[in-house]
N, C-alpha and C. Protein backbone atom coordinates (compact mmCIF):
# COMPACT_ATOMS: atom_id res chain seq x y z
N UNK A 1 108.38 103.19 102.57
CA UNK A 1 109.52 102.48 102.04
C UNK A 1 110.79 102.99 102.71
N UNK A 2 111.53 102.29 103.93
CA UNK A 2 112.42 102.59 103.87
C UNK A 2 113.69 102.70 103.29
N UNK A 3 114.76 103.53 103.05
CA UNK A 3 115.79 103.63 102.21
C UNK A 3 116.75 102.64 102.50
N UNK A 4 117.13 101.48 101.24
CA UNK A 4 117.76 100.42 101.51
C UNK A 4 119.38 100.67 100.42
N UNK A 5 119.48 101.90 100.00
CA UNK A 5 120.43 101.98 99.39
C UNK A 5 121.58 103.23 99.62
N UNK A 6 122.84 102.96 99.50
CA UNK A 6 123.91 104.03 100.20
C UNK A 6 124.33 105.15 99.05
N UNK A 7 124.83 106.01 99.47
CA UNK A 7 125.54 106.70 98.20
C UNK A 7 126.26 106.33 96.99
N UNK A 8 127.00 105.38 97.25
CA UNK A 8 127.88 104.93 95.93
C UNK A 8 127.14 104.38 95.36
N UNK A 9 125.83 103.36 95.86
CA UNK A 9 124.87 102.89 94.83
C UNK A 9 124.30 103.48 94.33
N UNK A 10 123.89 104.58 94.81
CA UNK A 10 122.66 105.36 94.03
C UNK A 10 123.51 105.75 92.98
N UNK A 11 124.57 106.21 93.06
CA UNK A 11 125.76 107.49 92.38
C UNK A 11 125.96 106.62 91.34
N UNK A 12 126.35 105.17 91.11
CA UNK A 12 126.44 104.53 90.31
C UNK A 12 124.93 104.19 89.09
N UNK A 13 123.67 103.93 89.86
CA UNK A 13 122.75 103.52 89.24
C UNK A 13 122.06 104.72 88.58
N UNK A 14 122.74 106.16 89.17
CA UNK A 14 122.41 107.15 88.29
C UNK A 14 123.21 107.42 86.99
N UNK A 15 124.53 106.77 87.22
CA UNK A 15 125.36 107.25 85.84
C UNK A 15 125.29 105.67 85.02
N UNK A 16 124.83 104.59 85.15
CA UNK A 16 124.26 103.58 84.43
C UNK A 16 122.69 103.99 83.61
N UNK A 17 122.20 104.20 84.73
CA UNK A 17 120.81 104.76 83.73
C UNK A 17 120.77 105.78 82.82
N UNK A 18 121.87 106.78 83.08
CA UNK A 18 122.09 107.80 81.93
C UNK A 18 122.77 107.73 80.93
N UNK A 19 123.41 106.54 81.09
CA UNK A 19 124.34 105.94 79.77
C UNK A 19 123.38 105.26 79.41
N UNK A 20 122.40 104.38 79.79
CA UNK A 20 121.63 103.37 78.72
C UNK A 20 120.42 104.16 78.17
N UNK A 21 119.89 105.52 78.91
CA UNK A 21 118.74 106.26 78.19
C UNK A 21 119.82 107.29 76.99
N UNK A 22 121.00 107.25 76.96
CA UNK A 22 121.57 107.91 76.42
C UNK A 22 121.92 106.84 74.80
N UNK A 23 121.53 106.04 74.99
CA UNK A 23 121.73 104.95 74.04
C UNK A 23 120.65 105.06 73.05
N UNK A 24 119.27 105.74 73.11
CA UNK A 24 118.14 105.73 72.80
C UNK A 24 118.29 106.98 71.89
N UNK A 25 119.17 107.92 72.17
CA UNK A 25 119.47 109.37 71.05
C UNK A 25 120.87 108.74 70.29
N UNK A 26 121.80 108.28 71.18
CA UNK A 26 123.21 108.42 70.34
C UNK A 26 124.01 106.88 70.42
N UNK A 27 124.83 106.40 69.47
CA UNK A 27 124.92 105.36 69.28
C UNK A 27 123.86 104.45 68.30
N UNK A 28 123.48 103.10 69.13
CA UNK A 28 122.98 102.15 68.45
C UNK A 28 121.08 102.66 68.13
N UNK A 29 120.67 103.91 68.49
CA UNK A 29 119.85 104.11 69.18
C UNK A 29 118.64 103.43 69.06
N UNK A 30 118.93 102.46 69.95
CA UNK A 30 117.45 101.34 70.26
C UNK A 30 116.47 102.19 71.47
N UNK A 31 115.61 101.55 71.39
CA UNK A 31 114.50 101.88 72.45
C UNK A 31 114.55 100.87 73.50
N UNK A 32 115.36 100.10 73.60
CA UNK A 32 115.76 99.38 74.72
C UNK A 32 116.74 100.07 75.59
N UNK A 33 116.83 101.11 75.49
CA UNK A 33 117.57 102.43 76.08
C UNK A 33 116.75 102.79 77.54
N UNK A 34 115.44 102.88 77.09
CA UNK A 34 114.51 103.20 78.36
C UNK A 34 114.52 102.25 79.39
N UNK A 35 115.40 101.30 79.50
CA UNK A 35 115.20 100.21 80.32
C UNK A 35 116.46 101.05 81.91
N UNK A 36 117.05 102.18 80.90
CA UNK A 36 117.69 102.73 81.95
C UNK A 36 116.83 104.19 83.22
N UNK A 37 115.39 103.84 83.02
CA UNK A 37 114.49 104.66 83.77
C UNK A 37 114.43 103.80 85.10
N UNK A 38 114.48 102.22 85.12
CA UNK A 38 114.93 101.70 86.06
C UNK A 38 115.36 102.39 87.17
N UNK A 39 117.00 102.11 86.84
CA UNK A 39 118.35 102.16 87.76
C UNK A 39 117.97 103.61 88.40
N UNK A 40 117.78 104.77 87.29
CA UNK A 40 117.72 106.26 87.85
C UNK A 40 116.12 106.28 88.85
N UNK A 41 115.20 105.81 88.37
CA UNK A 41 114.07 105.78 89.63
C UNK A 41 114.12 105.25 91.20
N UNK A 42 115.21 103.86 90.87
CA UNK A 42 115.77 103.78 92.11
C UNK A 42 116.63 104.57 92.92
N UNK A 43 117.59 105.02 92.17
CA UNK A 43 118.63 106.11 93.41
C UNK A 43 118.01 106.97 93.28
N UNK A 44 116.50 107.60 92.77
CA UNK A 44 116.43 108.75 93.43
C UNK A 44 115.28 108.93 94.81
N UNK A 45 114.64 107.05 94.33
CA UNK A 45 113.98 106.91 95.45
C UNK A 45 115.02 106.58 96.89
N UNK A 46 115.96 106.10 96.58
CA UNK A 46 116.96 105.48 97.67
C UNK A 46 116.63 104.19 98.02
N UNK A 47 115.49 103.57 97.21
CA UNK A 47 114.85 101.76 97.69
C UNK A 47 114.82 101.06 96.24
N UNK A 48 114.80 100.23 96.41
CA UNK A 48 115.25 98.92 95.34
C UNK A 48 114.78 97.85 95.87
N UNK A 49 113.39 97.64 95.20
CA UNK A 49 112.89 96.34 95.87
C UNK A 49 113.39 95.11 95.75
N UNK A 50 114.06 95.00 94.74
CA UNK A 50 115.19 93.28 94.40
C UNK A 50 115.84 93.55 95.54
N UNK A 51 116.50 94.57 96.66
CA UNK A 51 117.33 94.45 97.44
C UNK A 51 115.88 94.11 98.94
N UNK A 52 115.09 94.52 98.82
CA UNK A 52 114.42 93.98 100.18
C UNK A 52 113.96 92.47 99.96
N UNK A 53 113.69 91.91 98.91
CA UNK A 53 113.11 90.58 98.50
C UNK A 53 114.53 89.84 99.18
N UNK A 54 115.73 90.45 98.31
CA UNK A 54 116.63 89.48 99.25
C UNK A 54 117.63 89.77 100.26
N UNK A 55 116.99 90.97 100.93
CA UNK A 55 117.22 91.45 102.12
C UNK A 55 118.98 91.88 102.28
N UNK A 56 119.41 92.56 101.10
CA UNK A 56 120.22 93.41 101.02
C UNK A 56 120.20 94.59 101.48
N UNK A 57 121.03 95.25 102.22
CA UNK A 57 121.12 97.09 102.58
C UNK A 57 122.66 97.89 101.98
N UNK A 58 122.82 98.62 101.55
CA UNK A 58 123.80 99.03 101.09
C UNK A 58 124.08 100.60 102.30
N UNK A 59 123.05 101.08 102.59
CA UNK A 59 123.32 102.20 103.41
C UNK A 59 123.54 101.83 105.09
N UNK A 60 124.16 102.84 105.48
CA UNK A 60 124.44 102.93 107.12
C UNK A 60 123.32 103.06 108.07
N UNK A 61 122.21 103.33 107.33
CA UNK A 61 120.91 103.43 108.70
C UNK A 61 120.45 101.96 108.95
N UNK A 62 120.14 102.62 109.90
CA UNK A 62 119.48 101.19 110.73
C UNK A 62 118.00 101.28 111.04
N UNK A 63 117.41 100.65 110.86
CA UNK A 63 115.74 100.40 111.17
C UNK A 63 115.20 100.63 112.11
């Protein structure tokens, strides 16, 4: 899998996923919280397959 995503995305989809698994202890706390294991599995893989299906790159490397 090459890495199809840049720093600010990942940096972002890590502090989205920790606000919505953070939803699951504090706040409303639903279990629709875990839906933020998503976003954080992606930036730490650096690939996001919705971005190769439609052939998005957010990072500077090249293939």
């Amino acid at each position: 899998m090459p890495k199809n995503m840049g720093p600010t995305d990942r940096t972002l989809r890590v502090v989205i996923g920790l606000i919505l698994i953070s939803l699951v202890f504090i706040g409303p706390q639903s279990p629709l919280g875990w839906i933020g294991v998503i976003p954080l599995a992606t930036a730490f893989l650096g690939f996001c397959p919705a971005y190769a299906i439609l052939g998005i790159r957010t990072c500077g490397a090249k293939e």
